[in-house]
C-alpha atoms as a PDB file:
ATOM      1  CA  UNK A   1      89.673  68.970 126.607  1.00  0.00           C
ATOM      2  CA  UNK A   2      87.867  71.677 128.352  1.00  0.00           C
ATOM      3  CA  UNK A   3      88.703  75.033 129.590  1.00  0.00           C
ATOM      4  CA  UNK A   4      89.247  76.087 132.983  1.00  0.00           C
ATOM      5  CA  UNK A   5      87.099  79.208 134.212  1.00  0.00           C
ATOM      6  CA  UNK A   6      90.495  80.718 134.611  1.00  0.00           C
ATOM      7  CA  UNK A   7      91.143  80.407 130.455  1.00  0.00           C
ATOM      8  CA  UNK A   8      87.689  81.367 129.558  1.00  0.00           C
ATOM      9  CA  UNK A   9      87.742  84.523 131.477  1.00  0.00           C
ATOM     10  CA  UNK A  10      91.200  85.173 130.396  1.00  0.00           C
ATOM     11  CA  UNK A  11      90.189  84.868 126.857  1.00  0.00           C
ATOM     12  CA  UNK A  12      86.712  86.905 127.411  1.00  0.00           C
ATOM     13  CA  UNK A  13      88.992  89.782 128.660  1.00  0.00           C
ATOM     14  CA  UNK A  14      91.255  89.511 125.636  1.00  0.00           C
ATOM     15  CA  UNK A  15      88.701  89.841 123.081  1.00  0.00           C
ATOM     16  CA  UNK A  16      86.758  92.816 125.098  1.00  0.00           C
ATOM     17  CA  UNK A  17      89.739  94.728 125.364  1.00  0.00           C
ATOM     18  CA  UNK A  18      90.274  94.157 121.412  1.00  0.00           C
ATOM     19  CA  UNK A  19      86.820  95.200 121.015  1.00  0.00           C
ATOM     20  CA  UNK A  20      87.102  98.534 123.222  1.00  0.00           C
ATOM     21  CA  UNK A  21      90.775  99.125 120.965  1.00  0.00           C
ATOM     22  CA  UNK A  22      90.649  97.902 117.773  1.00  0.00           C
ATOM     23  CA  UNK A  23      93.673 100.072 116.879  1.00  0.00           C
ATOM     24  CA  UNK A  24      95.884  98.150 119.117  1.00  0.00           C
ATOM     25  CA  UNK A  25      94.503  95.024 118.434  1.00  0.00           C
ATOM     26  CA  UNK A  26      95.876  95.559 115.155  1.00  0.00           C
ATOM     27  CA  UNK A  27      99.329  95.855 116.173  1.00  0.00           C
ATOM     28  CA  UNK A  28     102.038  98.425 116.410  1.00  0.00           C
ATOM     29  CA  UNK A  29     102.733  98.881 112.984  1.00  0.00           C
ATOM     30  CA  UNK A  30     100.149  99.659 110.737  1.00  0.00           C
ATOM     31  CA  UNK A  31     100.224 100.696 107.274  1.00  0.00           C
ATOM     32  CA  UNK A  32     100.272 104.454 106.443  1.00  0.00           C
ATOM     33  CA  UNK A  33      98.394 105.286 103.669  1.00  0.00           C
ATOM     34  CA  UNK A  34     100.764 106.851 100.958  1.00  0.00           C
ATOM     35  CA  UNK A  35     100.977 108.438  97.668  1.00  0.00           C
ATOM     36  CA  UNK A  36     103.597 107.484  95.276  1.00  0.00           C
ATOM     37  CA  UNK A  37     104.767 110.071  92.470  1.00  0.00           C
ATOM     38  CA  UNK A  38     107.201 109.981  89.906  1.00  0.00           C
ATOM     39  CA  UNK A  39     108.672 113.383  88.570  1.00  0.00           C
ATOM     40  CA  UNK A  40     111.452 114.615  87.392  1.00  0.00           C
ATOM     41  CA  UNK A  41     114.825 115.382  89.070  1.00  0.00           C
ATOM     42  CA  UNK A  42     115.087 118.707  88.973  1.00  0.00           C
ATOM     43  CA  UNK A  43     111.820 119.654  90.476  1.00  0.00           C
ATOM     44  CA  UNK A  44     111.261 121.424  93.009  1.00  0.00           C
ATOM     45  CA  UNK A  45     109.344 120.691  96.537  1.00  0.00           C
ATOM     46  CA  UNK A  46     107.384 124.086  95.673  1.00  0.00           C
ATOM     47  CA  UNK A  47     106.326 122.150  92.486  1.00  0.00           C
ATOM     48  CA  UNK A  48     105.688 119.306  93.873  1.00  0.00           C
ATOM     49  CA  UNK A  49     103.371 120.888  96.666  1.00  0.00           C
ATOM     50  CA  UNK A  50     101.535 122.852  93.560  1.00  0.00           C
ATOM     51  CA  UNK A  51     101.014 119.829  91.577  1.00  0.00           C
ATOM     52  CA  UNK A  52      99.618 117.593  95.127  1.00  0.00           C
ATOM     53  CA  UNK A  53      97.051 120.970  95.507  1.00  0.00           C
ATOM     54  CA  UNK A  54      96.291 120.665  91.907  1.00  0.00           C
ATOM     55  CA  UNK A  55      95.269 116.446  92.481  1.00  0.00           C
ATOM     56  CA  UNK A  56      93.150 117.999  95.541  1.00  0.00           C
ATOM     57  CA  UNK A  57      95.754 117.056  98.415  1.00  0.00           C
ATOM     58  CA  UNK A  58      95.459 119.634 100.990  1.00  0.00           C
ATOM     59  CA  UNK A  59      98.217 120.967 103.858  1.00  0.00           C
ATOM     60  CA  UNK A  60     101.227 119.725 101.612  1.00  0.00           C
ATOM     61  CA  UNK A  61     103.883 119.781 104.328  1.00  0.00           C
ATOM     62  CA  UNK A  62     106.994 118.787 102.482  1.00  0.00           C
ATOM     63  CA  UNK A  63     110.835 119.056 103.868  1.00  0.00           C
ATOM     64  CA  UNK A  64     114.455 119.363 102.613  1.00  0.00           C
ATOM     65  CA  UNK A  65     115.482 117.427 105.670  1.00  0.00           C
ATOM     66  CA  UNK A  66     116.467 113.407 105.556  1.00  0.00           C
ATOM     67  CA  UNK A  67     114.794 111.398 107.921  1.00  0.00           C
ATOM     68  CA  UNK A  68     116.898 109.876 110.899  1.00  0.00           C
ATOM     69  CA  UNK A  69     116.102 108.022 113.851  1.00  0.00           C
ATOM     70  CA  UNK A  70     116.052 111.421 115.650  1.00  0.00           C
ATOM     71  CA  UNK A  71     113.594 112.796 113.705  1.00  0.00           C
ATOM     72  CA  UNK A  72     111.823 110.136 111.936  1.00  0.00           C
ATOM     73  CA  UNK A  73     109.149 112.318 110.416  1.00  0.00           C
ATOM     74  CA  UNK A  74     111.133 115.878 109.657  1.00  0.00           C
ATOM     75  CA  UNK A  75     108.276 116.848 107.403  1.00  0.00           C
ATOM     76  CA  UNK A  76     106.786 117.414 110.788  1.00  0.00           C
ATOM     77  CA  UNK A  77     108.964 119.840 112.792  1.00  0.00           C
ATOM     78  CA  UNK A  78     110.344 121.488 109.458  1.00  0.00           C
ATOM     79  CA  UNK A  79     108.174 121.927 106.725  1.00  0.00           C
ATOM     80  CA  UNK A  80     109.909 124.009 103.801  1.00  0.00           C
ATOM     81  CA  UNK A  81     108.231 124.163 100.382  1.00  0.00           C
ATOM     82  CA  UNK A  82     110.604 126.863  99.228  1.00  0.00           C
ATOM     83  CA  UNK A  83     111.132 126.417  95.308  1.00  0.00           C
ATOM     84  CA  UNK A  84     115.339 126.313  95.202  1.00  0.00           C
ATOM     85  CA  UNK A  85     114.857 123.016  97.583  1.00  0.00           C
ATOM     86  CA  UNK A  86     115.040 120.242  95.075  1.00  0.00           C
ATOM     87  CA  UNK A  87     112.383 116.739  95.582  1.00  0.00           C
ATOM     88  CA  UNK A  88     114.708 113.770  96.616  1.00  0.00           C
ATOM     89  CA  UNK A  89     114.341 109.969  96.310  1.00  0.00           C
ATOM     90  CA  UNK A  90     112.241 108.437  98.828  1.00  0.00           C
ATOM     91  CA  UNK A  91     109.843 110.398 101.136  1.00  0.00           C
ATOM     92  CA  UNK A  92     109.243 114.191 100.807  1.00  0.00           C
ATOM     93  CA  UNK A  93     106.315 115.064 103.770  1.00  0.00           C
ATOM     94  CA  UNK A  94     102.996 113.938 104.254  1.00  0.00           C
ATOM     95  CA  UNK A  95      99.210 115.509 103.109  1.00  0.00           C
ATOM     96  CA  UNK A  96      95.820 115.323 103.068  1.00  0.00           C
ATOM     97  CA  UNK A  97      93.203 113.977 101.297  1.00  0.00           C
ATOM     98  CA  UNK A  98      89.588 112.752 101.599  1.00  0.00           C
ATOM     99  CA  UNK A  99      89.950 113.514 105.562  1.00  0.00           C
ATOM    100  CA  UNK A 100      93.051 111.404 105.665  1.00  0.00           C
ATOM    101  CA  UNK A 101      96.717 112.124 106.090  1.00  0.00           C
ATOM    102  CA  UNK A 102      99.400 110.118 103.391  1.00  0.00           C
ATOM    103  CA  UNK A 103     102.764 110.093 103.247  1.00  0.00           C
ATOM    104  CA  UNK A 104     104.491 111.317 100.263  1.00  0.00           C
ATOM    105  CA  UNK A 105     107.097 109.167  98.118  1.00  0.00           C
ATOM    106  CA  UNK A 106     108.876 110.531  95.258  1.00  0.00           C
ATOM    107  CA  UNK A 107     110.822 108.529  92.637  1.00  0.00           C
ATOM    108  CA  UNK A 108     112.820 111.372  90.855  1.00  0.00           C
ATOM    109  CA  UNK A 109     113.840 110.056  87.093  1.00  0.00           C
END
C-alpha cells in the first residue's frame, strides 16, 4: 500500500517538528533527576542542607512546607533551612549539581 502525498508530508512535518523540539517530543512528563537520602528522624533541614554542600550539591533550597496541588513545588516559593524545622518523609526541596537541578527525597529512619 502506498502513501498519499497528503501522509508523507504529514509525517515529514511530524518528525521536523520533533527534530526542532526534542523536549516535547519526549512527552509531558519527564523524569526529574533526584537524589535519594536516608537520615535520621530527628534531623534537621539545616543538617540536611550542610551535609548536600558537603557531597558538593550547591543552592540547597529545602522547605518545611507539604506539597499540594496548589503549590506543587513549595521548595520553590518558600525555602527555609532553619535548623528547629525537622526533614520529613518524602521530598524536602531541590539542588544542584554538575550544572543540573535534582529533587531531594528523604527517607527519615
Amino acid at each position: 500500500m502506498s502513501m498519499t502525498r497528503k501522509a508523507v508530508s504529514a509525517l515529514s512535518l511530524v518528525a521536523g517538528l520533533a527534530a526542532a523540539f526534542p523536549a516535547c517530543a519526549a512527552g509531558p512528563f519527564t523524569p526529574a533527576n533526584s537524589v535519594a537520602l536516608t537520615v535520621s528522624a530527628d534531623e534537621s533541614q539545616a543538617q540536611l542542607a550542610q551535609q548536600l554542600n558537603g557531597k558538593g550539591y550547591t543552592n540547597v533550597s529545602l522547605t518545611a512546607h507539604e506539597p499540594s496541588r496548589q503549590n506543587p513545588h513549595p521548595e520553590l516559593n518558600t525555602p527555609n533551612n532553619q535548623g528547629s524545622v525537622f526533614v520529613r518523609q518524602g521530598w524536602n526541596g531541590t539542588a544542584q549539581r554538575d550544572g543540573q537541578t535534582v529533587q531531594i527525597y528523604v527517607d527519615p529512619y
